[in-house]
Protein backbone atom coordinates (compact mmCIF):
# COMPACT_ATOMS: atom_id res chain seq x y z
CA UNK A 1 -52.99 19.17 19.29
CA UNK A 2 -52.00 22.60 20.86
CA UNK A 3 -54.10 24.89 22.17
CA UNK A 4 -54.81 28.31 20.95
CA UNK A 5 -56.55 31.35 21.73
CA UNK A 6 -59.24 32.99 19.48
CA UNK A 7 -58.04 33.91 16.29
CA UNK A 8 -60.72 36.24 14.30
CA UNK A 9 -58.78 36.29 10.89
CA UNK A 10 -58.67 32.40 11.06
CA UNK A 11 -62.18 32.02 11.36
CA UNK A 12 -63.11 34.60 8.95
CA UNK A 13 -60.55 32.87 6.23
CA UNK A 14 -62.93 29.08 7.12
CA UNK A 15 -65.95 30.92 6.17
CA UNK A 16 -64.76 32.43 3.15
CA UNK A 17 -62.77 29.29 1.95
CA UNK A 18 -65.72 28.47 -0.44
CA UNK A 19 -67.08 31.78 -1.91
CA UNK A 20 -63.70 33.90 -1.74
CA UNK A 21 -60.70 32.29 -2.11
CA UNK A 22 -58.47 35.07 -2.87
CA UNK A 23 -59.93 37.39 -0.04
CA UNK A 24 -59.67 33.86 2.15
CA UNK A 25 -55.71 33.73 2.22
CA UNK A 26 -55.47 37.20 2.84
CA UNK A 27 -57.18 35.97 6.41
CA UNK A 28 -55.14 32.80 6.18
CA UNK A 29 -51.97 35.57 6.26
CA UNK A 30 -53.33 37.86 9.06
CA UNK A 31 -54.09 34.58 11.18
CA UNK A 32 -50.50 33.10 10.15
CA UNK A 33 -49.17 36.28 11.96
CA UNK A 34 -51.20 36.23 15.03
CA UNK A 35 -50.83 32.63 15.61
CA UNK A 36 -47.45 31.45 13.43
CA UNK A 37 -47.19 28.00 14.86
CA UNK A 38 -50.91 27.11 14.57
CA UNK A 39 -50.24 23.97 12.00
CA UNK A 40 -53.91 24.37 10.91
CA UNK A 41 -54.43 27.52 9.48
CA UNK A 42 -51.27 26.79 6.70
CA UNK A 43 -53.35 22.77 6.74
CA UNK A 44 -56.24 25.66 5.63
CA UNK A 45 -54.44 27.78 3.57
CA UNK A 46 -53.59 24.99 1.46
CA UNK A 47 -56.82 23.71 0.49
CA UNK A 48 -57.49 27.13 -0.62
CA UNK A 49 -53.93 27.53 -2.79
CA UNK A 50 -55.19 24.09 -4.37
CA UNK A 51 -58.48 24.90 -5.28
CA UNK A 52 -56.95 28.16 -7.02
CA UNK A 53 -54.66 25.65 -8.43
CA UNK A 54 -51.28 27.00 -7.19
CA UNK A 55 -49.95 23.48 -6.04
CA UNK A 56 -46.56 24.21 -5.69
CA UNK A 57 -47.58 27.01 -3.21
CA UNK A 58 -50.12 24.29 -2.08
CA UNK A 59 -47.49 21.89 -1.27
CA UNK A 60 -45.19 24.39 0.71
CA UNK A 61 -48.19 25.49 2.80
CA UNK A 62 -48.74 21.82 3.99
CA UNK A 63 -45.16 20.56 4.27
CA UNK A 64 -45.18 23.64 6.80
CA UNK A 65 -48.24 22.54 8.60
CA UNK A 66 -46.97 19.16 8.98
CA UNK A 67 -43.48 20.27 10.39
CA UNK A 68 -45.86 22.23 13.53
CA UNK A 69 -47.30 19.58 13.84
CA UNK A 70 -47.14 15.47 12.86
CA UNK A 71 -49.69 14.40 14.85
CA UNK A 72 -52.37 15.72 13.89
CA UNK A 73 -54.12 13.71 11.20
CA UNK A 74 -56.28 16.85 9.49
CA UNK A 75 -53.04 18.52 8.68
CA UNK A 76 -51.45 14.86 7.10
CA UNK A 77 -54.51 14.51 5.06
CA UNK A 78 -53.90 18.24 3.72
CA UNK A 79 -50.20 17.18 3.05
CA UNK A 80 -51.32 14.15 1.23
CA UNK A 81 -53.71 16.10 -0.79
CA UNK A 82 -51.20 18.43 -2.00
CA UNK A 83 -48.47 15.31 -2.64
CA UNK A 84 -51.10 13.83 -4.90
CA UNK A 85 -52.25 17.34 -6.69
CA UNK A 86 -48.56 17.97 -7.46
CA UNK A 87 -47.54 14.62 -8.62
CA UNK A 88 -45.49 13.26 -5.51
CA UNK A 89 -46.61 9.97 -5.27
CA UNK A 90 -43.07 8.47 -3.76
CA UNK A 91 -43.62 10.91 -0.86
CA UNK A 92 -47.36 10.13 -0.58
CA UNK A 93 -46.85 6.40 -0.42
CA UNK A 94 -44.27 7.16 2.70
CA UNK A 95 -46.48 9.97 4.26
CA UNK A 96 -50.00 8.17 3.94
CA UNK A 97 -48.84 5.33 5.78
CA UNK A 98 -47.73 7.47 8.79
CA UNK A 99 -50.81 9.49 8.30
CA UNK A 100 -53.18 6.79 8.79
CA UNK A 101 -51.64 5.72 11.89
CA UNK A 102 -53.58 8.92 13.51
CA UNK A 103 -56.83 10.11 14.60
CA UNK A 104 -58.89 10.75 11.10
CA UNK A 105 -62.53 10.94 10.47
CA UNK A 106 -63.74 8.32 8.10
CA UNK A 107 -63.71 10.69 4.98
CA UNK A 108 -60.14 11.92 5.30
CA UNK A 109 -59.33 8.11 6.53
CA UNK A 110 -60.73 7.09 3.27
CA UNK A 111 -58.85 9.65 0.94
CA UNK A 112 -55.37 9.23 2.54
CA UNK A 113 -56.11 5.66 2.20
CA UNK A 114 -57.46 5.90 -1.48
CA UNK A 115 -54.12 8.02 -2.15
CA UNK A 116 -51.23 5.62 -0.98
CA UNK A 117 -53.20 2.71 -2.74
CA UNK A 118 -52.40 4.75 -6.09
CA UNK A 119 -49.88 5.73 -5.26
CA UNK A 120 -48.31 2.34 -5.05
CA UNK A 121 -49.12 1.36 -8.06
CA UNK A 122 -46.72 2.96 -9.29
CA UNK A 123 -43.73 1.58 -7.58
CA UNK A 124 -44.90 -1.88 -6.46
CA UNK A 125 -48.60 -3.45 -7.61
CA UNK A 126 -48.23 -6.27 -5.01
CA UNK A 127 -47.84 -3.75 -2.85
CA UNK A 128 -50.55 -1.80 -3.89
CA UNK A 129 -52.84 -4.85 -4.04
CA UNK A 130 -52.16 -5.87 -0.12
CA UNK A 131 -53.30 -2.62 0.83
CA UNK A 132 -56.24 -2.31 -1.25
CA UNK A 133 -57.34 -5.73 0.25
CA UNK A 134 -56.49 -4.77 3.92
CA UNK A 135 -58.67 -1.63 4.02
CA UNK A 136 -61.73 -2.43 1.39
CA UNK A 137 -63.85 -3.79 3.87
CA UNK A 138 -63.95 -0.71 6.01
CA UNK A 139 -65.44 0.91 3.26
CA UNK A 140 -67.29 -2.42 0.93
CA UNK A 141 -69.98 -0.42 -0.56
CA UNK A 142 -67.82 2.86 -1.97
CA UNK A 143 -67.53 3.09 -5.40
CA UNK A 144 -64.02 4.52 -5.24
CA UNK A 145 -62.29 2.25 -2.71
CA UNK A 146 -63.62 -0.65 -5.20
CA UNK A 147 -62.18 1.02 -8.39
CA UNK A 148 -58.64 1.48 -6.68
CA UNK A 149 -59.04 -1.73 -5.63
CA UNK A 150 -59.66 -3.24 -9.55
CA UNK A 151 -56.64 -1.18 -10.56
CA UNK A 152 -54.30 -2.18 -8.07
CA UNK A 153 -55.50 -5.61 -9.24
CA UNK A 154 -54.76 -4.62 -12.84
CA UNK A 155 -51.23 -3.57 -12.07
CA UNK A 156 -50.28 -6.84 -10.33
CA UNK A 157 -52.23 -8.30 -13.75
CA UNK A 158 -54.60 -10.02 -12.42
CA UNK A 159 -56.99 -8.78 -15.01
CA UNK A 160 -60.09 -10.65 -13.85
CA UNK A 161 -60.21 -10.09 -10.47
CA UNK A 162 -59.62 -6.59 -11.46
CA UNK A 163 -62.96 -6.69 -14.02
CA UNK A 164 -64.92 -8.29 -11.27
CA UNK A 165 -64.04 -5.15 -8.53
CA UNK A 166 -64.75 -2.85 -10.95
CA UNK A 167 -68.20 -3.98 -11.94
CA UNK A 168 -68.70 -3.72 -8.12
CA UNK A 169 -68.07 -0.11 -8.10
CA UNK A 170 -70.42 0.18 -11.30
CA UNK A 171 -73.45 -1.67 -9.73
CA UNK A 172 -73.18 1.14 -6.65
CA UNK A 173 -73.32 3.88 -8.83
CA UNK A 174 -73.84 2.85 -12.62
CA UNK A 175 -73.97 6.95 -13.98
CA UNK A 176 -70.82 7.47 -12.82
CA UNK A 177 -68.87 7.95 -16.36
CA UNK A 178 -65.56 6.95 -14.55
CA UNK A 179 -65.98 3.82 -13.38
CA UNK A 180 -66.64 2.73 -16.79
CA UNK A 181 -64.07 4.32 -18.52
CA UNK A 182 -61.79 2.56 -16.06
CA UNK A 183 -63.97 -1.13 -16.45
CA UNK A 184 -62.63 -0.26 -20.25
CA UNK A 185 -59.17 0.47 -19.71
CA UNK A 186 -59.02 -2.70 -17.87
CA UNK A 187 -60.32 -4.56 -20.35
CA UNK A 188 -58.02 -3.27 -23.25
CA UNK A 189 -55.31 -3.87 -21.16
CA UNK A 190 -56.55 -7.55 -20.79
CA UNK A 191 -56.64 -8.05 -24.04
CA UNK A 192 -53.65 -6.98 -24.93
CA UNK A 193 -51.68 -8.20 -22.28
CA UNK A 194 -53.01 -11.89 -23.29
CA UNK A 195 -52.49 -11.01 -27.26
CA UNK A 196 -48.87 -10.69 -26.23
CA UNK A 197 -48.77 -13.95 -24.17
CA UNK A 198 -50.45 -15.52 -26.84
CA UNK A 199 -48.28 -14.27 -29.68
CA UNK A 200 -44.84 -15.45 -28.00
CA UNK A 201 -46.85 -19.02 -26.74
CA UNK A 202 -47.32 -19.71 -30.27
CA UNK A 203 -44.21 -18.60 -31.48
CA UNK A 204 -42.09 -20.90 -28.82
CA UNK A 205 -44.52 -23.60 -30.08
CA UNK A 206 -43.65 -23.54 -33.56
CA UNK A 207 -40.08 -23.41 -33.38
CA UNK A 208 -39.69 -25.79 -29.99
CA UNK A 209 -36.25 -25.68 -30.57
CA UNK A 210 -35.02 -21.94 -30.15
CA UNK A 211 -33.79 -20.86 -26.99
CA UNK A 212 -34.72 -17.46 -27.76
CA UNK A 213 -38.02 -17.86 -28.44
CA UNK A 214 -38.68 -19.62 -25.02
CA UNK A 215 -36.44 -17.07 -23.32
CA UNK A 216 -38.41 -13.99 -25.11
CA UNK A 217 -41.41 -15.95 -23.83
CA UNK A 218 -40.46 -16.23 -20.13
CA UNK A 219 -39.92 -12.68 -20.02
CA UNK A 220 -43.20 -11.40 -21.49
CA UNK A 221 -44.48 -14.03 -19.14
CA UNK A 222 -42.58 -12.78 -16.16
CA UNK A 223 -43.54 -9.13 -16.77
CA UNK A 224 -47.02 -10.36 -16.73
CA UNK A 225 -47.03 -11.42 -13.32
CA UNK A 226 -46.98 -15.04 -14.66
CA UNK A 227 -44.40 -16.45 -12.57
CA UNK A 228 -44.80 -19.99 -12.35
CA UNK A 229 -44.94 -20.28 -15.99
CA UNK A 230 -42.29 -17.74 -16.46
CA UNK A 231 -39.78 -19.69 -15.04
CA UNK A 232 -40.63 -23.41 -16.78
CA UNK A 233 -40.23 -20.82 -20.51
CA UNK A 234 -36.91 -19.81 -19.19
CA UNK A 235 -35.49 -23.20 -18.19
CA UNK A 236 -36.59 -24.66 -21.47
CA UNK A 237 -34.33 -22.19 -22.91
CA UNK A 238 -31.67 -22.92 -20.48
CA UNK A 239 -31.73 -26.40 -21.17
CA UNK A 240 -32.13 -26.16 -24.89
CA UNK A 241 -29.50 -24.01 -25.06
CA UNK A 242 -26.89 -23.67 -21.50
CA UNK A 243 -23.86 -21.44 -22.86
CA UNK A 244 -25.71 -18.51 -24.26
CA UNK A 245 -26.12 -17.08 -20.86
CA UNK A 246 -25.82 -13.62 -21.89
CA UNK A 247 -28.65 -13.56 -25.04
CA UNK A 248 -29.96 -10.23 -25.64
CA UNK A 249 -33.85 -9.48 -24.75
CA UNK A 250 -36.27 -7.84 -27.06
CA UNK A 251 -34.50 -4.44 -25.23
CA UNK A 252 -31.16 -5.26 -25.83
CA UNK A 253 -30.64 -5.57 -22.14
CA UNK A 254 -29.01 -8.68 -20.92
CA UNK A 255 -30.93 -11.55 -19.72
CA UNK A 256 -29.01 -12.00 -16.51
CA UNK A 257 -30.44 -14.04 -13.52
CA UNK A 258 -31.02 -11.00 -11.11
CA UNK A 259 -32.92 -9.33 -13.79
CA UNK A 260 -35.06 -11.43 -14.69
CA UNK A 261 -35.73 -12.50 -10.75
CA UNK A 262 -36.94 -9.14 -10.45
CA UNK A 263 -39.26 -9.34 -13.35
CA UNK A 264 -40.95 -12.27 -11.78
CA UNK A 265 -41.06 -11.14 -8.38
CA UNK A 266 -42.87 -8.10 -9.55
CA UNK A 267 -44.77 -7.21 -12.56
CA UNK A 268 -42.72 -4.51 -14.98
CA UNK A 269 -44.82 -1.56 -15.13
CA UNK A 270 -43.68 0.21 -17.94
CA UNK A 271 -44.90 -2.25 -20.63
CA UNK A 272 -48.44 -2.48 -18.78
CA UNK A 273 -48.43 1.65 -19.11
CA UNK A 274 -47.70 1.48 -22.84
CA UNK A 275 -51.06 -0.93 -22.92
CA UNK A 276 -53.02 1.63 -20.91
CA UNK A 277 -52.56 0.69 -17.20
CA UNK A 278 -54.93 3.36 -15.54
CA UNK A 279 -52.86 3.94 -12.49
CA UNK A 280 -54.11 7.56 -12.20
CA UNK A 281 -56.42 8.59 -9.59
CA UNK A 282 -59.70 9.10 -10.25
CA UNK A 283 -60.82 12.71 -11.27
């Protein structure tokens, strides 16, 4: 990290980060002038713009930080902050894992590693599920790491491992309203999830015969992270019925080999969302 010389306005912006935000980034500004390639004091000014909820603003001052300076892990925490405040969790996925690559102390380690597992969630729950399992036991006992953890594990589907990390989180700190409002979300989703496994098992069972049924199967299946079983629905249907290659889904999309490849190499999030996947951070 460069060095630099004393900067008054800097430290007089620190100490008034907490108590006067406004009168804070009018120091931030003075210090910005004196020192314009200090990456910290826009790192600064950007906690302040956030807590005054100007994230856009929050976001700029960061990205700014971070172009003075990349390696400095203080100032890629503040950038990953402001990614998650505004919403950016493609670029906080990217960032977070370049961020924890350098020096961090163990609480900013924590949130930049908190943030890219929600992050991925959204984009890939396998994904999101490695990493939760690669850093929880750095942190085994924190409530928070845990509930990421369970909802990572939700995304992917696997809806009782995801129960079971959650009640962890809940036996550390049992008053904590959120972990059990996420314990319940889980839980819904659960159900659901296996209603709708449960509906199309029966339905394939009754009429053994249709192709469709077994194909409409297989893909609830498949976007239930049920592979294995996925794929024995879908090759009953094949079998039962080996020219209708291009049968419509429930979606009207096509039910063409790549597609439904993808579905069982990785769970389809949007249906999961509709049953109340909680793949937002915690608040």
């Amino acid at each position: 990290m460069p060095s630099f010389d004393d900067n008054p306005a800097y430290d007089e912006a620190i100490d008034l980060m907490e108590s006067d935000p406004e009168t804070a980034l009018e120091r931030f500004a003075a210090a910005s002038d004196a020192q314009p390639q200090r990456a910290r004091i826009h790192a600064n000014r950007t906690l302040v713009l956030l807590e005054l909820g100007r994230t856009e603003e929050a976001q700029n001052a960061a990205q700014k930080a971070w172009a003075l300076d990349a390696q400095d892990g203080y100032v890629g925490s503040r950038l990953v902050h402001a990614l998650m405040d505004n919403g950016s969790h493609d670029e906080v996925a990217e960032i977070a894992e370049t961020v924890l690559k350098l020096e961090l102390d163990d609480d900013d380690a924590k949130f930049v590693s908190n943030a890219r597992g929600w992050s991925l969630m959204r984009s890939s729950p396998s994904a999101a599920v490695t990493h939760a399992e690669q850093v929880a036991p750095r942190w085994p006992d924190d409530p928070e790491v845990a509930v990421m953890h369970a909802c990572a594990l939700a995304a992917a589907c696997r809806w009782d491992d995801a129960l079971r990390e959650v009640d962890r989180a809940i036996e550390v700190d049992p008053n904590d309203a959120r972990y059990t409002e996420r314990r319940d979300s889980i839980a819904q989703m659960r159900g659901l999830g296996l209603d709708q496994i449960a509906t199309h098992q029966a339905q394939a069972e009754r009429t053994p015969d249709d192709a469709d049924a077994w194909r409409r199967l297989g893909l609830v299946l498949a976007r239930y992270a049920r592979g294995p079983e996925a794929l024995a629905a879908l090759e009953r249907a094949r079998v039962l019925d080996p020219v209708d290659t291009d049968a419509d889904t429930d979606d009207g999309s096509d039910l063409e080999p790549l597609v439904l490849n993808a579905l069982m190499v990785e769970a389809t999030l949007g249906p999961q969302v509709a049953l109340g996947l909680p793949v937002d951070p915690l608040g």
